[in-house]
Protein backbone atom coordinates (compact mmCIF):
# COMPACT_ATOMS: atom_id res chain seq x y z
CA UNK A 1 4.12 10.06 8.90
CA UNK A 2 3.60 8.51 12.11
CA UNK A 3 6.58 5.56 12.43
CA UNK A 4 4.02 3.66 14.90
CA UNK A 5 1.53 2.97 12.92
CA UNK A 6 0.85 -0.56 13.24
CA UNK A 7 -0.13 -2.43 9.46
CA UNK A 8 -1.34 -5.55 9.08
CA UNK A 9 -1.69 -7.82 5.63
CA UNK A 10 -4.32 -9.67 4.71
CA UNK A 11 -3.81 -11.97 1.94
CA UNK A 12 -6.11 -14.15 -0.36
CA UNK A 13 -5.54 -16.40 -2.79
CA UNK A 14 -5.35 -13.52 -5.71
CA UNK A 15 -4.77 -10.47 -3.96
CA UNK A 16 -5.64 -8.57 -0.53
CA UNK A 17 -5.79 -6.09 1.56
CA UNK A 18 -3.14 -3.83 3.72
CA UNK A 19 -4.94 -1.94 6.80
CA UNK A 20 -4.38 -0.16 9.69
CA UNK A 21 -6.77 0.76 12.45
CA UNK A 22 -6.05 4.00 14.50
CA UNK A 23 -8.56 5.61 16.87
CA UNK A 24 -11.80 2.62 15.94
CA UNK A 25 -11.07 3.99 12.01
CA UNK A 26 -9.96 1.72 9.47
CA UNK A 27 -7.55 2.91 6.70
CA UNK A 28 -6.88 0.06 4.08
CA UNK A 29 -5.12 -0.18 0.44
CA UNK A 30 -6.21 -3.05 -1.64
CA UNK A 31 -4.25 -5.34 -4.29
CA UNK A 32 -4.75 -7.79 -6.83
CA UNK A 33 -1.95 -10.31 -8.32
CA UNK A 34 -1.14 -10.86 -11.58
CA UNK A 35 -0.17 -14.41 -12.67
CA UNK A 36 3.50 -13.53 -12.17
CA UNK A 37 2.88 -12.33 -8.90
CA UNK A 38 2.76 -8.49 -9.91
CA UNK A 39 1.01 -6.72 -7.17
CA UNK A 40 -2.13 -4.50 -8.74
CA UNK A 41 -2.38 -1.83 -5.95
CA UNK A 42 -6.09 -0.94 -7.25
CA UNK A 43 -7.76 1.05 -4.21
CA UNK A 44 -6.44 3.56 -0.89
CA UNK A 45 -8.91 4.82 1.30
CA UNK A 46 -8.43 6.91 4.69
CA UNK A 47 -11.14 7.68 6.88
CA UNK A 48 -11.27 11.50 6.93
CA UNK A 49 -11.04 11.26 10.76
CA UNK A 50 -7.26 10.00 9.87
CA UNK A 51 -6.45 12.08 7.07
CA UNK A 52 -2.94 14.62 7.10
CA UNK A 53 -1.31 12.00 9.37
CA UNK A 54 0.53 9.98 7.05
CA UNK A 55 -1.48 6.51 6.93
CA UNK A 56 -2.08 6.42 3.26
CA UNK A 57 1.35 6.46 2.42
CA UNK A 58 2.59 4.14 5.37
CA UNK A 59 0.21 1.18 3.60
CA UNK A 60 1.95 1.81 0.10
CA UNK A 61 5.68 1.74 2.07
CA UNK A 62 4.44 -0.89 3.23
CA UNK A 63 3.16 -2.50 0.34
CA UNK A 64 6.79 -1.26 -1.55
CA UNK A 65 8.52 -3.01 1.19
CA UNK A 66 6.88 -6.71 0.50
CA UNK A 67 7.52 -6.51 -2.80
CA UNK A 68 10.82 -6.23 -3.10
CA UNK A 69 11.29 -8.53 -0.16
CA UNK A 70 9.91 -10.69 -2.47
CA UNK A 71 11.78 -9.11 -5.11
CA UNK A 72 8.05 -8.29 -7.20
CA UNK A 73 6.89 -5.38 -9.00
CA UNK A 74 4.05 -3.20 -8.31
CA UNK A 75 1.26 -1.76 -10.78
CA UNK A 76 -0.37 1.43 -9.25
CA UNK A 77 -3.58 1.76 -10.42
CA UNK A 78 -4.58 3.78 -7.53
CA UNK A 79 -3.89 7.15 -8.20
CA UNK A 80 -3.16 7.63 -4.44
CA UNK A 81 -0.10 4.54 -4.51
CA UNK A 82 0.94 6.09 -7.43
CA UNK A 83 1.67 9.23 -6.90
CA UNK A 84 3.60 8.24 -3.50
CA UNK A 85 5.23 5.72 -5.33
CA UNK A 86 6.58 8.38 -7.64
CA UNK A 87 7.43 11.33 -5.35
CA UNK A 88 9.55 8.90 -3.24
CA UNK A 89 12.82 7.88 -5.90
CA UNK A 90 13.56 5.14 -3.70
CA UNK A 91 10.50 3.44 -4.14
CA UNK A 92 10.20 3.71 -7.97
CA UNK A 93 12.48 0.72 -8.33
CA UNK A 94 9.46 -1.42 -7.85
CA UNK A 95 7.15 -0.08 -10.54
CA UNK A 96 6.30 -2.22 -13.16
C-alpha cells in the first residue's frame, strides 16, 4: 500500500463517495447511511491501470478511520470492504 495516496470524501446527504485519483484514473468506494448513521460500504472499484498497488484497501482504511472517529459502525456489503475489513483484526471493531 502506497502511504501517499491522497483520498478525498465526498459526502451527500445519505451517503457518498471515497476516491482517489492516481495517474488521470479514478479509484472510488461508495457508501450509503443508515438512519443511525451506519455507513453501508455498497461498491469498490479500481481502474485496472491501478490495480496490485494498494488503493482499494487505502479507501476502506480510510473509510474504517471516519467511522470510528465518529465512533459509527460499518456494514460491508462490498465484498471487496469486506474482506479487508476482516483480514485486518484491527479494523473489525467497526463492523456492524
Amino acid at each position: 500500500m502506497t502511504e501517499t495516496t491522497e483520498v478525498q470524501h465526498e459526502a451527500t446527504s445519505d451517503g457518498g463517495r471515497y476516491i482517489s485519483i492516481i495517474d488521470g484514473y479514478e479509484a472510488e468506494m461508495t457508501y450509503k447511511r443508515s438512519e443511525d448513521g451506519t455507513m453501508i460500504i455498497d461498491h469498490t472499484q479500481v481502474p485496472e491501470a491501478l490495480g496490485g498497488r494498494g488503493i482499494g484497501k487505502t479507501l476502506v482504511k480510510r473509510a474504517v478511520y471516519d467511522a470510528r472517529k465518529a465512533n459509527k459502525k460499518i456494514v460491508a456489503n462490498c465484498p471487496y470492504a469486506k474482506a479487508q475489513i476482516e483480514k485486518n483484526e484491527d479494523w473489525r471493531d467497526v463492523l456492524k
